[in-house]
C-alpha atoms as a PDB file:
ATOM      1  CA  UNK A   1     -65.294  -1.286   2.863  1.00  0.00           C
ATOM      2  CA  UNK A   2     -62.493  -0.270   0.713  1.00  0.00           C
ATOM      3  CA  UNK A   3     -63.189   2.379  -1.607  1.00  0.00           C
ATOM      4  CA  UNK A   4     -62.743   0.628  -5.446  1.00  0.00           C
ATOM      5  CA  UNK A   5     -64.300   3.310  -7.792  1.00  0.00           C
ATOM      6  CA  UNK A   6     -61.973   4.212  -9.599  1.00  0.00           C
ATOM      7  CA  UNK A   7     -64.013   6.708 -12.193  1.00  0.00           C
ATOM      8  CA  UNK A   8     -64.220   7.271 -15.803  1.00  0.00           C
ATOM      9  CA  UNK A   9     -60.757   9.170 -14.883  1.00  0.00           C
ATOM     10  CA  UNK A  10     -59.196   6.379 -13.063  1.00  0.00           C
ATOM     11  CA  UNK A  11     -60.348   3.918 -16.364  1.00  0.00           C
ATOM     12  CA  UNK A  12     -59.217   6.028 -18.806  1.00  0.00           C
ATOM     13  CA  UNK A  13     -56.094   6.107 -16.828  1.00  0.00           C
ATOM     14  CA  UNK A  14     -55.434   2.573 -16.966  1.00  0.00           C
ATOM     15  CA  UNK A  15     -55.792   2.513 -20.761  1.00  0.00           C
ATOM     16  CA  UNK A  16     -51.619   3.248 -20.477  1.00  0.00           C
ATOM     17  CA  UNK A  17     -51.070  -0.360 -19.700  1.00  0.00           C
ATOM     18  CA  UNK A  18     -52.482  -1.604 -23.432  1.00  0.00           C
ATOM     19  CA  UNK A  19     -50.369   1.903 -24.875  1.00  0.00           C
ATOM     20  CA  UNK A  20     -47.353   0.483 -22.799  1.00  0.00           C
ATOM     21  CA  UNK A  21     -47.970  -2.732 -24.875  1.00  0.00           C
ATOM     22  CA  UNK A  22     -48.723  -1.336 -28.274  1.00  0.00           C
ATOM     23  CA  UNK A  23     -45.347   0.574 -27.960  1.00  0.00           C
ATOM     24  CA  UNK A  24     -43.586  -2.628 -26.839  1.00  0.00           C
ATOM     25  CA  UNK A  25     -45.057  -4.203 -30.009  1.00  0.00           C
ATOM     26  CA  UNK A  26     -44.102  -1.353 -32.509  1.00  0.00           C
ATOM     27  CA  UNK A  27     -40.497  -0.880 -31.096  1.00  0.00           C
ATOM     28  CA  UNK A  28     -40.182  -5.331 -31.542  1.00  0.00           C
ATOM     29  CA  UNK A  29     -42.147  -5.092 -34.688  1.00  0.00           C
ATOM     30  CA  UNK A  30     -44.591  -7.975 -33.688  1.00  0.00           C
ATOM     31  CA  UNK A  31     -47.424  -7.381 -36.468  1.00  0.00           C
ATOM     32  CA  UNK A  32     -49.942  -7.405 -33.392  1.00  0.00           C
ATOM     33  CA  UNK A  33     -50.606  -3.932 -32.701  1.00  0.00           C
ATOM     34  CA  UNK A  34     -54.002  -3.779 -34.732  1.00  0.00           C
ATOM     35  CA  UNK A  35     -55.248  -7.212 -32.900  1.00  0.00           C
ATOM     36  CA  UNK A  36     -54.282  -5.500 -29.206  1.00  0.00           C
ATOM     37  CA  UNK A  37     -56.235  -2.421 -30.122  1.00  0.00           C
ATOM     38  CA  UNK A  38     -59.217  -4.388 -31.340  1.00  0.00           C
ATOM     39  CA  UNK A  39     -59.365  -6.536 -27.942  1.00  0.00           C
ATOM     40  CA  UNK A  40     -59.267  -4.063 -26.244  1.00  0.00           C
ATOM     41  CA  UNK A  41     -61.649  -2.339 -27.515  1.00  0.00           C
ATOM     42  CA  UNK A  42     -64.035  -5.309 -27.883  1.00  0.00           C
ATOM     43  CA  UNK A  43     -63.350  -5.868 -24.322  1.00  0.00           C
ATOM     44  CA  UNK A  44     -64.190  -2.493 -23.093  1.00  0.00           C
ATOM     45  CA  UNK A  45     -67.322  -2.539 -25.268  1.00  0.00           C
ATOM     46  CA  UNK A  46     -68.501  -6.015 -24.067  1.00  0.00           C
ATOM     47  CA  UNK A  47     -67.989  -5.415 -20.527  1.00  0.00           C
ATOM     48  CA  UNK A  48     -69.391  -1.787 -20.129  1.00  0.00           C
ATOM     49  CA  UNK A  49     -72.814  -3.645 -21.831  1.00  0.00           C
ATOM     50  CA  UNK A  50     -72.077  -6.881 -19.940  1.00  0.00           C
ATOM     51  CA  UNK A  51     -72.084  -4.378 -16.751  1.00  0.00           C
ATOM     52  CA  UNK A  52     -75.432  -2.936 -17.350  1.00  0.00           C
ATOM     53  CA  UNK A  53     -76.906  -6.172 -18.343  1.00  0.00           C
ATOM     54  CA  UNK A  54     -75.596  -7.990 -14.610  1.00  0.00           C
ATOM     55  CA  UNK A  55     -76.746  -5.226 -13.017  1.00  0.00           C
ATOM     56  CA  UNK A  56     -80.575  -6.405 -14.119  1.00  0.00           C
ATOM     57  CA  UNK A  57     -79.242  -9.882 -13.114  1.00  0.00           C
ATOM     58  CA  UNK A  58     -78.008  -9.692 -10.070  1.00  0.00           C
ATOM     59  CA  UNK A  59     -79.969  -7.245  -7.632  1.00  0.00           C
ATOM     60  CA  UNK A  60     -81.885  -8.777  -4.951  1.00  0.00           C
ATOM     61  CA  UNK A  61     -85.221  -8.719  -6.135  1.00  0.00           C
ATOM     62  CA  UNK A  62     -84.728 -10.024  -9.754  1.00  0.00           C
ATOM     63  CA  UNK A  63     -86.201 -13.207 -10.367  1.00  0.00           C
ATOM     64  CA  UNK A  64     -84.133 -15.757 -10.824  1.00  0.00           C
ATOM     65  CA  UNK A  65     -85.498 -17.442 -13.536  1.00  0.00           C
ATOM     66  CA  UNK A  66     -83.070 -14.468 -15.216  1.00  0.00           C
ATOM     67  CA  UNK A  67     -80.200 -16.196 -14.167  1.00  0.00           C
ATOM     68  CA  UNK A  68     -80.998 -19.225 -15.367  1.00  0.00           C
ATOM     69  CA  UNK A  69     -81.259 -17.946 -18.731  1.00  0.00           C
ATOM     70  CA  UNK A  70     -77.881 -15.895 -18.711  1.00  0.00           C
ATOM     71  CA  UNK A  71     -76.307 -19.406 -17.521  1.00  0.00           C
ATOM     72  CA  UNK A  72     -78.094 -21.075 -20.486  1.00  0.00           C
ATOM     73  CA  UNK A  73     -76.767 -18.010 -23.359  1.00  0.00           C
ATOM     74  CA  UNK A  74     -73.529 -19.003 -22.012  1.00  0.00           C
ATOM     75  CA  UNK A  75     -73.427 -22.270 -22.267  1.00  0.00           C
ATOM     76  CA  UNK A  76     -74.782 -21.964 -25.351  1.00  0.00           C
ATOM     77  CA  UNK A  77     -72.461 -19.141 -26.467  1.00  0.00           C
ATOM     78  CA  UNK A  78     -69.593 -21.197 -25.060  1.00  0.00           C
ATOM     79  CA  UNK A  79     -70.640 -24.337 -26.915  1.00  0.00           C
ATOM     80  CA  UNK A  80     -71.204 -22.302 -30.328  1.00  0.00           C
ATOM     81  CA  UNK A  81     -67.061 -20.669 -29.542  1.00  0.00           C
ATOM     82  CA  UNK A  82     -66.007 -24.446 -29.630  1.00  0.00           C
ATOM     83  CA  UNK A  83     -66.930 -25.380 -32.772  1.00  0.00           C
ATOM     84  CA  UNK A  84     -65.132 -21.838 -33.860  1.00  0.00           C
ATOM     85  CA  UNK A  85     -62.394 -23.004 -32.728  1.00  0.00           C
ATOM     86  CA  UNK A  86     -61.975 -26.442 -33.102  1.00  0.00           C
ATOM     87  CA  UNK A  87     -63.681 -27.167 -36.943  1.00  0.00           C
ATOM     88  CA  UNK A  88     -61.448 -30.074 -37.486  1.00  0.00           C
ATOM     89  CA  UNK A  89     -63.344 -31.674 -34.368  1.00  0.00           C
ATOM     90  CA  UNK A  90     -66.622 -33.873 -35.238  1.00  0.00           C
ATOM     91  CA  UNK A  91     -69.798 -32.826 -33.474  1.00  0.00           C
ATOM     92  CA  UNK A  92     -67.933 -29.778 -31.593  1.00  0.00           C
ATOM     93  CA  UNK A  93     -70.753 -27.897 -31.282  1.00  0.00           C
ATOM     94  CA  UNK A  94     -73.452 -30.814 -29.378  1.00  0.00           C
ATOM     95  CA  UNK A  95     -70.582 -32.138 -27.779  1.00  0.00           C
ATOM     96  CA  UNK A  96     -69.461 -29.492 -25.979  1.00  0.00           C
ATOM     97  CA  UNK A  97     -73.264 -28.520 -24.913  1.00  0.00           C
ATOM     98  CA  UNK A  98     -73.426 -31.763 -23.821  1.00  0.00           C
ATOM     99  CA  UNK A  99     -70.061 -31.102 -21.932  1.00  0.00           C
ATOM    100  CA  UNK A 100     -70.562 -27.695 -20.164  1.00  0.00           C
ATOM    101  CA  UNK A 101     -74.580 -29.137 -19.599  1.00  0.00           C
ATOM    102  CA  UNK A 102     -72.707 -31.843 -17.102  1.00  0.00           C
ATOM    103  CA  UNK A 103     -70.015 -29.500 -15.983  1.00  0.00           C
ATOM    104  CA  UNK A 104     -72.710 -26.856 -14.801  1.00  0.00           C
ATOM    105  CA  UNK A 105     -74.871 -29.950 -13.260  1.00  0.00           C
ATOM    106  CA  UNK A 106     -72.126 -31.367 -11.007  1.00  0.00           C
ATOM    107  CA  UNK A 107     -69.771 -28.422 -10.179  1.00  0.00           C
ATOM    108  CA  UNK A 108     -72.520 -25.934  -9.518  1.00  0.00           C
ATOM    109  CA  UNK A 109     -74.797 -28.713  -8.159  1.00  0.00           C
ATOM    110  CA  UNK A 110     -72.382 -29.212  -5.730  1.00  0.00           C
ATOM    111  CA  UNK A 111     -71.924 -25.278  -4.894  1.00  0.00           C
ATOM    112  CA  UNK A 112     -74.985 -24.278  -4.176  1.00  0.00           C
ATOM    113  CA  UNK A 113     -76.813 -28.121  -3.738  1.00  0.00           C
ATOM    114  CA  UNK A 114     -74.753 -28.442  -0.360  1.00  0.00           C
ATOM    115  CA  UNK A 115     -74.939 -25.091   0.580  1.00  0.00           C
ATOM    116  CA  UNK A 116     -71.978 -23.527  -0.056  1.00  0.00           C
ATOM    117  CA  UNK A 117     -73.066 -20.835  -1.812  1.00  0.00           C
ATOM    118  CA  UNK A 118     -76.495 -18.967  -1.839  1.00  0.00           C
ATOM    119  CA  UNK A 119     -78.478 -19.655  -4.787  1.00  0.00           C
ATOM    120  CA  UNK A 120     -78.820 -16.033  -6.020  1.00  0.00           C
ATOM    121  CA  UNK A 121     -78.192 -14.742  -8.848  1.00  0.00           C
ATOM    122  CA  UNK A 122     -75.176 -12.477  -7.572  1.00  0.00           C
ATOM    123  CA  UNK A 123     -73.657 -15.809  -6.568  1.00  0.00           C
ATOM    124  CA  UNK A 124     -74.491 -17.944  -9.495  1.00  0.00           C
ATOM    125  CA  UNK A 125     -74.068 -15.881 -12.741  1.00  0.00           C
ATOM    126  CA  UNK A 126     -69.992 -14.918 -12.182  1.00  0.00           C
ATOM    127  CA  UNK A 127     -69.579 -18.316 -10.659  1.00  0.00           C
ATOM    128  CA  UNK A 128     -71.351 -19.976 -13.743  1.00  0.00           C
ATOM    129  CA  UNK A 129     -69.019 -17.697 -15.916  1.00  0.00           C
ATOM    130  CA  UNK A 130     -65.890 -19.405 -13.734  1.00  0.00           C
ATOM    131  CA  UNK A 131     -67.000 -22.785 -14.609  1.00  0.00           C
ATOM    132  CA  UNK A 132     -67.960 -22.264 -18.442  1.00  0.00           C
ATOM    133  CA  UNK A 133     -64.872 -19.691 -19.619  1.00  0.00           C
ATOM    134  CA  UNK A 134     -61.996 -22.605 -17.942  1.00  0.00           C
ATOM    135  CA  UNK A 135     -64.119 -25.283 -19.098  1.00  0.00           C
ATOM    136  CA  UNK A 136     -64.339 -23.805 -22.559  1.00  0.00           C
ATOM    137  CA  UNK A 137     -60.073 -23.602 -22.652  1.00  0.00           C
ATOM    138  CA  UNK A 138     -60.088 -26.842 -21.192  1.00  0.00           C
ATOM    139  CA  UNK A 139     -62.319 -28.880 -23.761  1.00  0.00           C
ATOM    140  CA  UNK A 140     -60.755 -26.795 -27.361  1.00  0.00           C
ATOM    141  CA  UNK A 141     -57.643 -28.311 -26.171  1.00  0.00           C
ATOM    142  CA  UNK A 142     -59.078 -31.607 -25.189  1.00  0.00           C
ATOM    143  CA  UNK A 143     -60.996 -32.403 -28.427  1.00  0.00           C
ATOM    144  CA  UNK A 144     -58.533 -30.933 -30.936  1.00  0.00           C
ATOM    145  CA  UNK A 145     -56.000 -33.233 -28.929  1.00  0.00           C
ATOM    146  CA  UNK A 146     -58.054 -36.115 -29.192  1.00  0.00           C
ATOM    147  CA  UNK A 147     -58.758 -35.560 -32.985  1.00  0.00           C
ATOM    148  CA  UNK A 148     -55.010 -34.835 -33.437  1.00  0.00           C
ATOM    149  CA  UNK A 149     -54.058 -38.367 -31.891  1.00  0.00           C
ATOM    150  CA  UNK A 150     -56.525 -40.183 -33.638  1.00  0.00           C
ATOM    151  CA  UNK A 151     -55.370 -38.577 -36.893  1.00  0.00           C
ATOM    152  CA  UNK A 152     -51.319 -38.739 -36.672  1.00  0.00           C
ATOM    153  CA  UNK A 153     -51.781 -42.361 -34.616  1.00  0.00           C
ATOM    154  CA  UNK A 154     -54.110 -43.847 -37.014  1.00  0.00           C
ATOM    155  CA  UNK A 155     -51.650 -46.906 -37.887  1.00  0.00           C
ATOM    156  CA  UNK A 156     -51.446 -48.220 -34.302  1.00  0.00           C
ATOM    157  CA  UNK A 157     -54.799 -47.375 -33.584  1.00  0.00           C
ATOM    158  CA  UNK A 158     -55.941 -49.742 -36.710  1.00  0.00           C
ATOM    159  CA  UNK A 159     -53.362 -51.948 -36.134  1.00  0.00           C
ATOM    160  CA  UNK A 160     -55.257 -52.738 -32.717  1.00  0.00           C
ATOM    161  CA  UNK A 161     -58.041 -52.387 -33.898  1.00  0.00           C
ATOM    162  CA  UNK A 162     -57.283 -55.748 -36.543  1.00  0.00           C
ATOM    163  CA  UNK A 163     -55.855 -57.527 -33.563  1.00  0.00           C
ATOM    164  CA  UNK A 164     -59.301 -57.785 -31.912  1.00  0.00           C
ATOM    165  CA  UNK A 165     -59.242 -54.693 -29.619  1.00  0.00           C
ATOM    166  CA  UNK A 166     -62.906 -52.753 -29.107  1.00  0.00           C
ATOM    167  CA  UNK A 167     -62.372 -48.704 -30.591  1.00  0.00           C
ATOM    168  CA  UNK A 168     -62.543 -47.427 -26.976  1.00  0.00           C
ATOM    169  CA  UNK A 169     -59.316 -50.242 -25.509  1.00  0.00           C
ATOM    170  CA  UNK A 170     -57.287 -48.911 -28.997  1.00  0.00           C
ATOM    171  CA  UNK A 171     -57.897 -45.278 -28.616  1.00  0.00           C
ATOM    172  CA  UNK A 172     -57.285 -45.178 -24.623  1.00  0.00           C
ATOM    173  CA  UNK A 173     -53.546 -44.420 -24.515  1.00  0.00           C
ATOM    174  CA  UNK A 174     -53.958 -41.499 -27.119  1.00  0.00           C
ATOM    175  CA  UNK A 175     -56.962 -40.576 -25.515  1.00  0.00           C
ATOM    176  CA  UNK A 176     -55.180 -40.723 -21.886  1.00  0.00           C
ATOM    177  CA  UNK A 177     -52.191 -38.470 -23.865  1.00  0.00           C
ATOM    178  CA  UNK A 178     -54.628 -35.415 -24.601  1.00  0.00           C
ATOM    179  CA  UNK A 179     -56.583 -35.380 -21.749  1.00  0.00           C
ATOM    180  CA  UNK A 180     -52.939 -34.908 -19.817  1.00  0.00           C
ATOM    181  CA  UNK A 181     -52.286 -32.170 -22.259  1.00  0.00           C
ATOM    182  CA  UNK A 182     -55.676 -30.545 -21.343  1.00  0.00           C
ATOM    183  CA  UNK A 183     -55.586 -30.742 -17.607  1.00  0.00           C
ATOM    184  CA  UNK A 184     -52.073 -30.269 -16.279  1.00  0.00           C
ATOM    185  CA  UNK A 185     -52.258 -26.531 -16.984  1.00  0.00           C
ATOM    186  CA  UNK A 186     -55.214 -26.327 -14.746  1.00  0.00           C
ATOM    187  CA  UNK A 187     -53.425 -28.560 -12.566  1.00  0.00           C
ATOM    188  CA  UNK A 188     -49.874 -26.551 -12.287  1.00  0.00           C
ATOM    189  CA  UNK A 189     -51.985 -23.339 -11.942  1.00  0.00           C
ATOM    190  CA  UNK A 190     -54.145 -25.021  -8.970  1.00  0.00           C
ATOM    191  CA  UNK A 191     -51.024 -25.615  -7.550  1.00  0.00           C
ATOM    192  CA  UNK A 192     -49.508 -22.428  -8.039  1.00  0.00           C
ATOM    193  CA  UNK A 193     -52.034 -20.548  -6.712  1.00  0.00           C
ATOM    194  CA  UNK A 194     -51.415 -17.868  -3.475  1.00  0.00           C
ATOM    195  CA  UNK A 195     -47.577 -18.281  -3.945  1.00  0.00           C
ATOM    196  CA  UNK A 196     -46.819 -17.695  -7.510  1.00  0.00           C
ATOM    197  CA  UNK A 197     -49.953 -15.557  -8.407  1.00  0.00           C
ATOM    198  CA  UNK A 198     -52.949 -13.967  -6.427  1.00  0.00           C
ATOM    199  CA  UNK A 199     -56.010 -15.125  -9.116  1.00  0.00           C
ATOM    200  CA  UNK A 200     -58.238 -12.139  -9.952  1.00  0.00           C
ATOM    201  CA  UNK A 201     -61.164 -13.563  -8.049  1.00  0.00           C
ATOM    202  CA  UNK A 202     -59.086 -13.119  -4.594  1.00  0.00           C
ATOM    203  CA  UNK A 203     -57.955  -9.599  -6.344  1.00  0.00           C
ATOM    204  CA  UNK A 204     -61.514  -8.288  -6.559  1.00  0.00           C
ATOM    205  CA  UNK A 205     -62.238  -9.342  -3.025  1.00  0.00           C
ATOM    206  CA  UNK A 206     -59.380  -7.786  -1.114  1.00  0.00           C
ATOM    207  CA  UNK A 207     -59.778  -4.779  -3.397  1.00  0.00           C
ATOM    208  CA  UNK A 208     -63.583  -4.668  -2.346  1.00  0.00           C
ATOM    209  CA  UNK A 209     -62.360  -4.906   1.159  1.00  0.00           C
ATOM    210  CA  UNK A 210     -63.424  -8.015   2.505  1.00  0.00           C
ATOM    211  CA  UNK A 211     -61.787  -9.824   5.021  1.00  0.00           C
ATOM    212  CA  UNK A 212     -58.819 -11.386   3.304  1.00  0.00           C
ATOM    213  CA  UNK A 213     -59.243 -14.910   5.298  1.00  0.00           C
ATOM    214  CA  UNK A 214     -62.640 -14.575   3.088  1.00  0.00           C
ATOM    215  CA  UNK A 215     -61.013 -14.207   0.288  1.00  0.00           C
ATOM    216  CA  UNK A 216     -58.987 -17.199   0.705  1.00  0.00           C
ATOM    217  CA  UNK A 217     -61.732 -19.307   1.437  1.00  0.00           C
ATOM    218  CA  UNK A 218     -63.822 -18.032  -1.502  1.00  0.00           C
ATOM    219  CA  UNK A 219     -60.971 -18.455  -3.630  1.00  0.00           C
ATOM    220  CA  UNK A 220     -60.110 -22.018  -3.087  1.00  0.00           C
ATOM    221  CA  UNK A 221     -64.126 -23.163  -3.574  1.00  0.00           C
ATOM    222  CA  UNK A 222     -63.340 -21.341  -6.634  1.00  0.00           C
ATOM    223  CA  UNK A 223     -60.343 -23.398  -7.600  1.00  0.00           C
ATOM    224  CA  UNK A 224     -61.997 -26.472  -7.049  1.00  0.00           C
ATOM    225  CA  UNK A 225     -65.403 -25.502  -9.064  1.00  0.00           C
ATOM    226  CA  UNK A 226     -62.605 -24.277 -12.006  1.00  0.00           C
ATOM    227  CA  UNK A 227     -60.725 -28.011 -11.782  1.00  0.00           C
ATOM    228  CA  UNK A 228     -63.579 -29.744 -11.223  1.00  0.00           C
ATOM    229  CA  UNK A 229     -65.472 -28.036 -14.655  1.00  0.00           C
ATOM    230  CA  UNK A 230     -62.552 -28.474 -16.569  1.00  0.00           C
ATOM    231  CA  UNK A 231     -62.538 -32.380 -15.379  1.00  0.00           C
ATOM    232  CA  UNK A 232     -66.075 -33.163 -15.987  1.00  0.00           C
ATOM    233  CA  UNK A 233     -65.955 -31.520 -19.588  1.00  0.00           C
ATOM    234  CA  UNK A 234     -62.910 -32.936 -20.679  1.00  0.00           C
ATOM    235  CA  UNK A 235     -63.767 -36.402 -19.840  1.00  0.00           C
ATOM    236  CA  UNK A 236     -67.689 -35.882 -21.580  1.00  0.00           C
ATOM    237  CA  UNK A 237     -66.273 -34.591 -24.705  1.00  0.00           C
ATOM    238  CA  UNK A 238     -63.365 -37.447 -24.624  1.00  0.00           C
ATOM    239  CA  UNK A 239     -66.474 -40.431 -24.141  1.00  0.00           C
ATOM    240  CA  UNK A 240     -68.320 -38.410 -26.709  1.00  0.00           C
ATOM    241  CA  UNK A 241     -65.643 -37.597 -29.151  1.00  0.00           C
ATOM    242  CA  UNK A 242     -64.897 -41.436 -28.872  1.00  0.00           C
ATOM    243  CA  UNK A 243     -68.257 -42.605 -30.329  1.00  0.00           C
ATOM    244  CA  UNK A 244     -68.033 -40.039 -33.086  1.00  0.00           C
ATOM    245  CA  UNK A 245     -64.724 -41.447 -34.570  1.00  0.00           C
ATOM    246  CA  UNK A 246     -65.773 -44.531 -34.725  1.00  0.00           C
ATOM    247  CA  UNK A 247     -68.262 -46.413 -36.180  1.00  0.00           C
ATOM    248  CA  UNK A 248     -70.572 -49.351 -34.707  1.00  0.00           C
ATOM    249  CA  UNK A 249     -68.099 -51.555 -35.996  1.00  0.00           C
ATOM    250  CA  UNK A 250     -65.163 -50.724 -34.147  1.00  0.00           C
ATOM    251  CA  UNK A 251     -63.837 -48.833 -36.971  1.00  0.00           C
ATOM    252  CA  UNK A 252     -62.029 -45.146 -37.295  1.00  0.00           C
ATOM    253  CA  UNK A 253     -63.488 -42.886 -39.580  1.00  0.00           C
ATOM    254  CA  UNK A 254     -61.661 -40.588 -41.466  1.00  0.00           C
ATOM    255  CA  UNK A 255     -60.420 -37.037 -40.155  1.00  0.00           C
ATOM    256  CA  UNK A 256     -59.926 -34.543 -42.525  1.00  0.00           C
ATOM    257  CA  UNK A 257     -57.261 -31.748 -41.678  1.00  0.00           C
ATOM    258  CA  UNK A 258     -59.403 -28.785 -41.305  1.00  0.00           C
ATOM    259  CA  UNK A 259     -57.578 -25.212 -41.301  1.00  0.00           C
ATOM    260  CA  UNK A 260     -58.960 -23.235 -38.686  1.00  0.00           C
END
């Protein structure tokens, strides 16, 4: 095995890359420099206690009902950073439990149902935090896109609405439109993948010193659980978002612009 601890020394080290960027923003005079010392901080802070924390989580003797309840905090977490983000969207917060609840069900299901993966915790907790952090991207996009549509489109939406059409035939080529918008970055970067960019999961591996061929064929089950997450919660919050904006009757309630 490759030797990969790189220290306090070797961390504190690394800190040049963020000074490299706050100089970069200072000599442009980009107004970000406070915001890039604050993430990284945060991020230091949250991972150094997020470390500790997985290191309860994941040893071999844990019980596992431990891992189920880290996957629940982040799904819940994830669920609560939606509605953050996206106030303008009705129902954000259920909806996107709802969403990453059916994600987690199929994609990890799937994983560790059909035996891909050991169900342990070491296995399920950064492969649960795969699914739920793209899935997360994946549906603020989705839903503000979809509320977006329905807002600027609302005239040809009614308009076939009067002509007879149910809410869900009126709404589908808007609602086709931002679920595009929501998936072909996933999409492009599935297809990028190994030529353009080496993705962080492969990174850690090699780095670790397994077998790169591993690596690989770690990586690409990882791809596929990221797609298929980002798939299965996009098209939940789309069905779900679609019976929130309209009523029983087939009509489009109103969508306030909300300034996030």
């Amino acid at each position: 095995m490759a030797d990969t601890d790189i220290g306090l020394v070797g961390l504190a080290l690394s800190g040049i890359l963020v000074g490299l960027a706050l100089v970069l923003s200072l000599v442009r005079r980009l107004g970000i420099a406070r915001e890039m010392i604050v993430a990284a901080a945060r991020a230091l802070v949250q991972l150094l206690i997020v470390g500790v924390a997985l290191g309860l989580v994941v040893e071999d003797d844990s019980p596992l009902i431990w891992t189920w309840l880290w996957l629940v905090a982040m799904v819940v977490f994830a669920s609560w950073t939606v509605g953050q983000r996206a106030r303008e969207v009705p129902q954000a917060r259920c909806l996107a439990f709802i969403s990453f609840t059916a994600a987690a069900v199929v994609t990890l299901g799937v994983l560790f149902g059909l035996g891909v993966f050991e169900p342990t915790g070491q296995a399920m907790v950064p492969l649960g935090g795969m699914m739920v952090g793209n899935a997360m991207t994946g549906t603020v996009v989705a839903s503000r896109r979809i509320v977006a549509e329905a807002r600027d489109k609302r005239d040809l939406i009614e308009a076939r609405l009067a002509l007879g059409l149910p809410s869900n035939e009126a709404f589908a080529p808007h609602l086709r439109e931002a679920l595009r918008t929501a998936l072909v970055p996933q999409i492009e970067s599935t297809k990028a993948v190994g030529i353009v960019f080496l993705p962080g999961a492969m990174t850690g591996l090699i780095l670790a010193g397994v077998d790169p061929a591993e690596a690989v064929r770690i990586q690409i089950a990882v791809m596929y659980l990221v797609l298929g997450s980002v798939a299965t919660t996009t098209s939940v919050m789309a069905l779900g978002l679609t019976r929130a904006m309209f009523t029983a009757d087939h009509r489009l309630r109103w969508l306030p612009l909300v300034e996030n």
